[in-house]
C-alpha atoms as a PDB file:
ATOM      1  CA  UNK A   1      77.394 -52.313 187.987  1.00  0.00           C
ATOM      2  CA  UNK A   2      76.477 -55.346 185.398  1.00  0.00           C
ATOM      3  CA  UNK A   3      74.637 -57.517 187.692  1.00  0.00           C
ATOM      4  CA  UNK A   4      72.640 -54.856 189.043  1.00  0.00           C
ATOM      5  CA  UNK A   5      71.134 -53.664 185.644  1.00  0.00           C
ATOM      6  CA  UNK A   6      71.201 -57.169 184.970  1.00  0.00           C
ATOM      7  CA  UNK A   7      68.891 -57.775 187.995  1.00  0.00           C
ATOM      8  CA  UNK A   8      66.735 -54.602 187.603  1.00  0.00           C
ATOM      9  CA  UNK A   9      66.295 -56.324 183.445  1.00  0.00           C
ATOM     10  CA  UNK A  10      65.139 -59.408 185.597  1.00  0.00           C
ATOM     11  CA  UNK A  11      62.817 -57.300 188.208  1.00  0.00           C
ATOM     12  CA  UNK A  12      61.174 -55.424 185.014  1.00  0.00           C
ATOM     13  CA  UNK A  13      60.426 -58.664 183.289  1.00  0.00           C
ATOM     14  CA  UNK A  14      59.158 -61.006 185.656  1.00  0.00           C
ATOM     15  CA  UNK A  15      57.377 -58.583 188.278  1.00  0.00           C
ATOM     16  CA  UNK A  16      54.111 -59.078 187.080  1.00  0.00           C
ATOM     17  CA  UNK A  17      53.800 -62.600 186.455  1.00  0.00           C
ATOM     18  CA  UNK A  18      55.463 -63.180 190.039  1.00  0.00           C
ATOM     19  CA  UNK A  19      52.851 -61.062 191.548  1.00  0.00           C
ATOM     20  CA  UNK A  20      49.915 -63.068 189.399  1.00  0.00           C
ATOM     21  CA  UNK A  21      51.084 -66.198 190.584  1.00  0.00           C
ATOM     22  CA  UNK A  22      51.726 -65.038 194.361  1.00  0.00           C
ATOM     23  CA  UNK A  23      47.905 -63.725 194.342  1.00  0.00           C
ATOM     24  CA  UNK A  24      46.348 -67.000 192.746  1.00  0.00           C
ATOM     25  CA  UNK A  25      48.407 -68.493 195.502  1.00  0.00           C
ATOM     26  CA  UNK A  26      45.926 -66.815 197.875  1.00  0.00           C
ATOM     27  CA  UNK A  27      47.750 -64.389 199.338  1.00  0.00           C
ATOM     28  CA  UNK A  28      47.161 -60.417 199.852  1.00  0.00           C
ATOM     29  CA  UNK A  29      48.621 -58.292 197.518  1.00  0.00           C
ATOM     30  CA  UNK A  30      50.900 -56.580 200.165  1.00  0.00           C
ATOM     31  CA  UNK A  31      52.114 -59.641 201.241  1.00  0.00           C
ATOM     32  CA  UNK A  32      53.212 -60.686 197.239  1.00  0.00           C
ATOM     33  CA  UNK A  33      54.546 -57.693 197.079  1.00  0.00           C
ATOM     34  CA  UNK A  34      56.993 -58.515 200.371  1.00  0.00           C
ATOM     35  CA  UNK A  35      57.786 -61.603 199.161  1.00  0.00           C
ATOM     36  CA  UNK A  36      59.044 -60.291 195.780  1.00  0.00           C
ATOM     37  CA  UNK A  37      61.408 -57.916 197.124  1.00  0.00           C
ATOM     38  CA  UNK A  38      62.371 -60.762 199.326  1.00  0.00           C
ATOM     39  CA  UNK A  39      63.587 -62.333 196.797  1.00  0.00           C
ATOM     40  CA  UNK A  40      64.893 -59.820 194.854  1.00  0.00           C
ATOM     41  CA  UNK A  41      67.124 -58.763 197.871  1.00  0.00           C
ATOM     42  CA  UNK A  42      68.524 -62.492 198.151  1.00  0.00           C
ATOM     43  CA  UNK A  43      69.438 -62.854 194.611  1.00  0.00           C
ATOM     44  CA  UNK A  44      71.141 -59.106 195.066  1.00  0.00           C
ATOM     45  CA  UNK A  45      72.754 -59.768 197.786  1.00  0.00           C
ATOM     46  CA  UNK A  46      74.418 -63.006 196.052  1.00  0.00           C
ATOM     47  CA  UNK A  47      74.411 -61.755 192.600  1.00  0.00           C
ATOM     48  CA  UNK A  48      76.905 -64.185 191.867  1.00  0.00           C
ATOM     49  CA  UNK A  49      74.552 -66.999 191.975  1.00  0.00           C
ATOM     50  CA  UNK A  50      72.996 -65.655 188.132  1.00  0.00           C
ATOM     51  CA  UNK A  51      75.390 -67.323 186.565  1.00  0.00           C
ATOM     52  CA  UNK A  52      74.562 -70.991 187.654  1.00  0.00           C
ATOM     53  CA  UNK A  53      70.857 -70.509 186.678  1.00  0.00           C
ATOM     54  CA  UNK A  54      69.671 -72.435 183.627  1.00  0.00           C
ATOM     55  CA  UNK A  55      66.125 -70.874 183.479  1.00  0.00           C
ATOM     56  CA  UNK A  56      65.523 -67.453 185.578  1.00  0.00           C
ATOM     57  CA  UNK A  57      61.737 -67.529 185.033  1.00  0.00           C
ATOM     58  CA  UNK A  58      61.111 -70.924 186.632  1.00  0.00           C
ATOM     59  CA  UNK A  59      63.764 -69.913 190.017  1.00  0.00           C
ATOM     60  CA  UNK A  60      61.720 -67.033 190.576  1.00  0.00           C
ATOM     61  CA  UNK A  61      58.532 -68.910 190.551  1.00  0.00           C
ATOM     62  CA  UNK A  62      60.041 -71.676 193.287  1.00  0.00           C
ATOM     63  CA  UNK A  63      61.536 -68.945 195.289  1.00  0.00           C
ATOM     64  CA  UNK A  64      58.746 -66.999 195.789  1.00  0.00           C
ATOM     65  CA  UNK A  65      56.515 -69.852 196.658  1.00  0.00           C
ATOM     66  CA  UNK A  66      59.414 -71.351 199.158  1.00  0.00           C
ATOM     67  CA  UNK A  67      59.194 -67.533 200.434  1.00  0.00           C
ATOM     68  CA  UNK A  68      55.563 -67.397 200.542  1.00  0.00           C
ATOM     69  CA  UNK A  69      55.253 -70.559 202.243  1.00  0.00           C
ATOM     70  CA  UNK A  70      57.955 -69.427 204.820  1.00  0.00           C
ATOM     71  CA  UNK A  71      55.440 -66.733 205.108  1.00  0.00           C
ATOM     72  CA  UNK A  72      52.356 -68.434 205.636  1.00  0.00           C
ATOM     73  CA  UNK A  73      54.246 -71.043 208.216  1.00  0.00           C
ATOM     74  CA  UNK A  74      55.325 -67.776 210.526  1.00  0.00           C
ATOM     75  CA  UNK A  75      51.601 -66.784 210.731  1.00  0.00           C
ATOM     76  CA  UNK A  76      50.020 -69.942 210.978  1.00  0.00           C
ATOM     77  CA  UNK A  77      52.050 -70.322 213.987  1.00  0.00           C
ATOM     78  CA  UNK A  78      50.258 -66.796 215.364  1.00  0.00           C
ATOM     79  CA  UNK A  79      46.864 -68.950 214.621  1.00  0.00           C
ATOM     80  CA  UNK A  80      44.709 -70.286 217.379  1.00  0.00           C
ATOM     81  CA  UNK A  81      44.949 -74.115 217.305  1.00  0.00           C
ATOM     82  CA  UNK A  82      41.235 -74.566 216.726  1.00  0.00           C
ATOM     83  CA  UNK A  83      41.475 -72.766 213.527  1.00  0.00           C
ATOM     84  CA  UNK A  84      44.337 -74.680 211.581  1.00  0.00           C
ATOM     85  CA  UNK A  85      42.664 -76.989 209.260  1.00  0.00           C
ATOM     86  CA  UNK A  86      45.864 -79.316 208.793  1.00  0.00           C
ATOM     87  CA  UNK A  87      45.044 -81.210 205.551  1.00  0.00           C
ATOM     88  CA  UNK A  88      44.075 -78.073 203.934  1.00  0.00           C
ATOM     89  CA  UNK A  89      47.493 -76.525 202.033  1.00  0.00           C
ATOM     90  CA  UNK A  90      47.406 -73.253 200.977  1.00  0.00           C
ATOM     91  CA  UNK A  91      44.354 -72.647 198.104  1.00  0.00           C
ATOM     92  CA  UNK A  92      45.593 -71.837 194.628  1.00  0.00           C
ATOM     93  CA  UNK A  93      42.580 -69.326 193.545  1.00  0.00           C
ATOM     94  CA  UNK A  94      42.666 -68.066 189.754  1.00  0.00           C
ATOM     95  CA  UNK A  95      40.742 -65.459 187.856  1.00  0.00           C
ATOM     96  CA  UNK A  96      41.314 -65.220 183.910  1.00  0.00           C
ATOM     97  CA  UNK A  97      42.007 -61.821 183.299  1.00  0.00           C
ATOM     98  CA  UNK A  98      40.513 -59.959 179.857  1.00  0.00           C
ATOM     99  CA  UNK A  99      41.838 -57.101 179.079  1.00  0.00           C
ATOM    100  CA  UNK A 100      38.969 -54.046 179.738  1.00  0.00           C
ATOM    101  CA  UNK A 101      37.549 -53.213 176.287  1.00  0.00           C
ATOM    102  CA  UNK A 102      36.754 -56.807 175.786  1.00  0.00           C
ATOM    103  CA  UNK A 103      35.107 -57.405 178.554  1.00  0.00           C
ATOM    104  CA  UNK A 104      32.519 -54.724 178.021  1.00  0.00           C
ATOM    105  CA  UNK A 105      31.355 -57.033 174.903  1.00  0.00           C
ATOM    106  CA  UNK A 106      28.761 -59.242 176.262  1.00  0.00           C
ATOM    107  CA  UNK A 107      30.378 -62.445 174.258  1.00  0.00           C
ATOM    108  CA  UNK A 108      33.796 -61.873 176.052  1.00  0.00           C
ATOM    109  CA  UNK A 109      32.161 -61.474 179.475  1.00  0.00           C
ATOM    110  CA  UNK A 110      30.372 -64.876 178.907  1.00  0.00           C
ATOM    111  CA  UNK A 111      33.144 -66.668 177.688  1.00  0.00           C
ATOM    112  CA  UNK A 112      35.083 -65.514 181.049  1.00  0.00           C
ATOM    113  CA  UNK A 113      31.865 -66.020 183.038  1.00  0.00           C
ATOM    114  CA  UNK A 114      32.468 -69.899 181.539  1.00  0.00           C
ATOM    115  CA  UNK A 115      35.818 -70.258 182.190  1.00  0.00           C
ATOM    116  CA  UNK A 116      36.113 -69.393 185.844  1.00  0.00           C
ATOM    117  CA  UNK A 117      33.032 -71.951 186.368  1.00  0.00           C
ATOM    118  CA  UNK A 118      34.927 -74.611 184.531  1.00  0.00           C
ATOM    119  CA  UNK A 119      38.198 -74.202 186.555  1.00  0.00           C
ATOM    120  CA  UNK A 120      36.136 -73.462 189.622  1.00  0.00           C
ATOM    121  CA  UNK A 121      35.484 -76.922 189.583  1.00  0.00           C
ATOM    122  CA  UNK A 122      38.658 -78.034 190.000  1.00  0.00           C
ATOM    123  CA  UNK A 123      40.450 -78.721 193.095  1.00  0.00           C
ATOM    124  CA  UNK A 124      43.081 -75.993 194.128  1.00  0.00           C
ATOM    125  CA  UNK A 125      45.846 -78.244 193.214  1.00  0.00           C
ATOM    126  CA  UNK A 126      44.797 -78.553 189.572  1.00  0.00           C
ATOM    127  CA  UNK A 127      43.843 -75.486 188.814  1.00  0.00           C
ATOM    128  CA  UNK A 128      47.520 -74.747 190.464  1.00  0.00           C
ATOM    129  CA  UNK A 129      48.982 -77.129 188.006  1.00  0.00           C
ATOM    130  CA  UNK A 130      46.715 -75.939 185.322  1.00  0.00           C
ATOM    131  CA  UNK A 131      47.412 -72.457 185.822  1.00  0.00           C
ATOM    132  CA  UNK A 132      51.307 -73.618 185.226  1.00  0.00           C
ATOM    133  CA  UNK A 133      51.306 -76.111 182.595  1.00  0.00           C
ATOM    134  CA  UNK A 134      48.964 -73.847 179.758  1.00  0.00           C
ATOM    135  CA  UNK A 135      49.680 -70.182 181.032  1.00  0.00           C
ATOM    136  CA  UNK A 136      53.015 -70.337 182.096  1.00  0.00           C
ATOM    137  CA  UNK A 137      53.809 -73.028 179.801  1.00  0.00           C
ATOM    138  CA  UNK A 138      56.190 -74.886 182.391  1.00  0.00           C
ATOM    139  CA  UNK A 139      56.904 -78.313 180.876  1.00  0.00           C
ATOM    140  CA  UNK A 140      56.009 -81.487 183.793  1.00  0.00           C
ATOM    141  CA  UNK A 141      60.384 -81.938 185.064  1.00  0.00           C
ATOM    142  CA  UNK A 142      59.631 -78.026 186.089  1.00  0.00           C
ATOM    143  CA  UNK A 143      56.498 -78.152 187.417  1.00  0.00           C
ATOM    144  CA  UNK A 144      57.015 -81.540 189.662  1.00  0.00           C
ATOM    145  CA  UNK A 145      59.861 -79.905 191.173  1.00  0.00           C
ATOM    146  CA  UNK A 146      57.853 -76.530 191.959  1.00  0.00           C
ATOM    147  CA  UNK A 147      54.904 -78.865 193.484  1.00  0.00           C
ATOM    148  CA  UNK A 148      57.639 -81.315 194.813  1.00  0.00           C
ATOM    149  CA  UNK A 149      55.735 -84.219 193.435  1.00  0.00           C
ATOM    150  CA  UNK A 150      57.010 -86.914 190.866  1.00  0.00           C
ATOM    151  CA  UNK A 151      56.515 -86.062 187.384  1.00  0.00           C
ATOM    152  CA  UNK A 152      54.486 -89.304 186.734  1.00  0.00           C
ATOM    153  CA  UNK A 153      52.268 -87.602 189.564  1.00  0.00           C
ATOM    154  CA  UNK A 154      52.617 -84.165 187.574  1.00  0.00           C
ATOM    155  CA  UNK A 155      51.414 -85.785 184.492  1.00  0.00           C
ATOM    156  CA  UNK A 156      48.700 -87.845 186.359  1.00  0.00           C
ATOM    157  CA  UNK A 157      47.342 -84.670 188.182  1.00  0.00           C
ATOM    158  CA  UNK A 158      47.114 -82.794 184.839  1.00  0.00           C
ATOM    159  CA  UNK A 159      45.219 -85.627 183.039  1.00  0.00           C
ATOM    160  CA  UNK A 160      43.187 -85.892 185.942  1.00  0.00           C
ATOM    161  CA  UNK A 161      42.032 -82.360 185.656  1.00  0.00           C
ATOM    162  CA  UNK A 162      41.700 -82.357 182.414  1.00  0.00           C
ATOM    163  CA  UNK A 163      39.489 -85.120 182.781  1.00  0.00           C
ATOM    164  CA  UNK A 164      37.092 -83.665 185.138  1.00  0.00           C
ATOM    165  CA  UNK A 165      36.968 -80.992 183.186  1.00  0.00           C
ATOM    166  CA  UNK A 166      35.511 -83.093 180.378  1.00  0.00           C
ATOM    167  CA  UNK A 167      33.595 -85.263 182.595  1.00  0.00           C
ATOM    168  CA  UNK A 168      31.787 -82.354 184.054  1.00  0.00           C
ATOM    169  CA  UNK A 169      31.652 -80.503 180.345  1.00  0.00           C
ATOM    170  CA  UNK A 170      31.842 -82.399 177.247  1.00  0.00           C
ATOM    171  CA  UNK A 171      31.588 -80.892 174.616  1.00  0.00           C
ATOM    172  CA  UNK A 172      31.398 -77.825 176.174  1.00  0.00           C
ATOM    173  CA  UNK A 173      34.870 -77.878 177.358  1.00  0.00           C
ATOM    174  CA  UNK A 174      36.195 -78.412 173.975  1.00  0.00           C
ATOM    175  CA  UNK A 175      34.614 -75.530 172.196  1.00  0.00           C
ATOM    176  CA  UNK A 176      36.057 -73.275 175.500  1.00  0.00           C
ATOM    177  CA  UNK A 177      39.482 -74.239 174.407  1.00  0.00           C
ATOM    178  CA  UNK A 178      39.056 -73.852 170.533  1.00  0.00           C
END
């Protein structure tokens, strides 16, 4: 009866970033939603495996994306061959979300308005790596091993967006982030 209050405890917390992060992936709501119960079933069904988990927040994150990958694999084999673009991976798309009141003050909308144009630059892999590094706050050993890259790669890709970002910005991008 433990684990399974001990799982619901992890379903309540983690939910809604999961979903965020399944939906920047690029993927319809429905099927984030699928995915997440997914997992949630697996780690229920082998409740056991809680114990040997060091950070909860970060498993979630790579099983969901190894589930939404297995996801988008099955249908892209239900795709026409003319239509698969194989160097294209799957697009990391992310909106910064203001809470309502403050977006109805012209300054806030702006500011938003700003932001999304600044990481619309970016390639889908950094804003991906972005996206984990300053709002999830994943350190680079985590991240590399959710992107399956190196972390000298993780740290390159990061500093690589970042400069862009200042490239494209200047000054700009600096008084964005203060």
């Amino acid at each position: 009866m433990k684990k399974q209050n001990d799982i619901a405890s992890i379903y309540s917390l983690h939910v809604e970033d999961l979903f965020t992060y399944g939906c920047y992936l690029g993927f319809e709501r429905e099927t984030v939603k699928d995915a997440i119960h997914d997992v949630f079933v697996k780690i229920a069904t082998n409740s056991d495996n809680l114990d040997n988990i060091s950070n909860i927040k970060f498993y979630l994150f790579r099983s969901l994306k190894n589930r939404l990958l297995d996801i988008y694999k099955s249908q892209k084999e239900h795709i026409e061959l003319e239509n698969i673009d194989p160097s294209r991976g799957i697009s990391f798309n992310i909106e910064v979300n203001v809470e309502e009141l403050m977006i109805e003050e012209e300054e806030q909308t702006k500011i938003k308005t700003e932001i999304e144009q600044l990481l619309g630059s970016l390639t889908d892999r950094q804003r991906e790596i972005i996206y984990l590094r300053y709002i999830q706050e994943y350190d680079y050993p985590q991240i590399a091993e959710l992107l399956q890259i190196s972390i000298h790669g993780c740290r390159k890709l990061v500093s690589k967006a970042i400069l862009s970002l200042k490239e494209k910005y200047g000054i700009f991008f600096f008084l964005i982030l203060s």
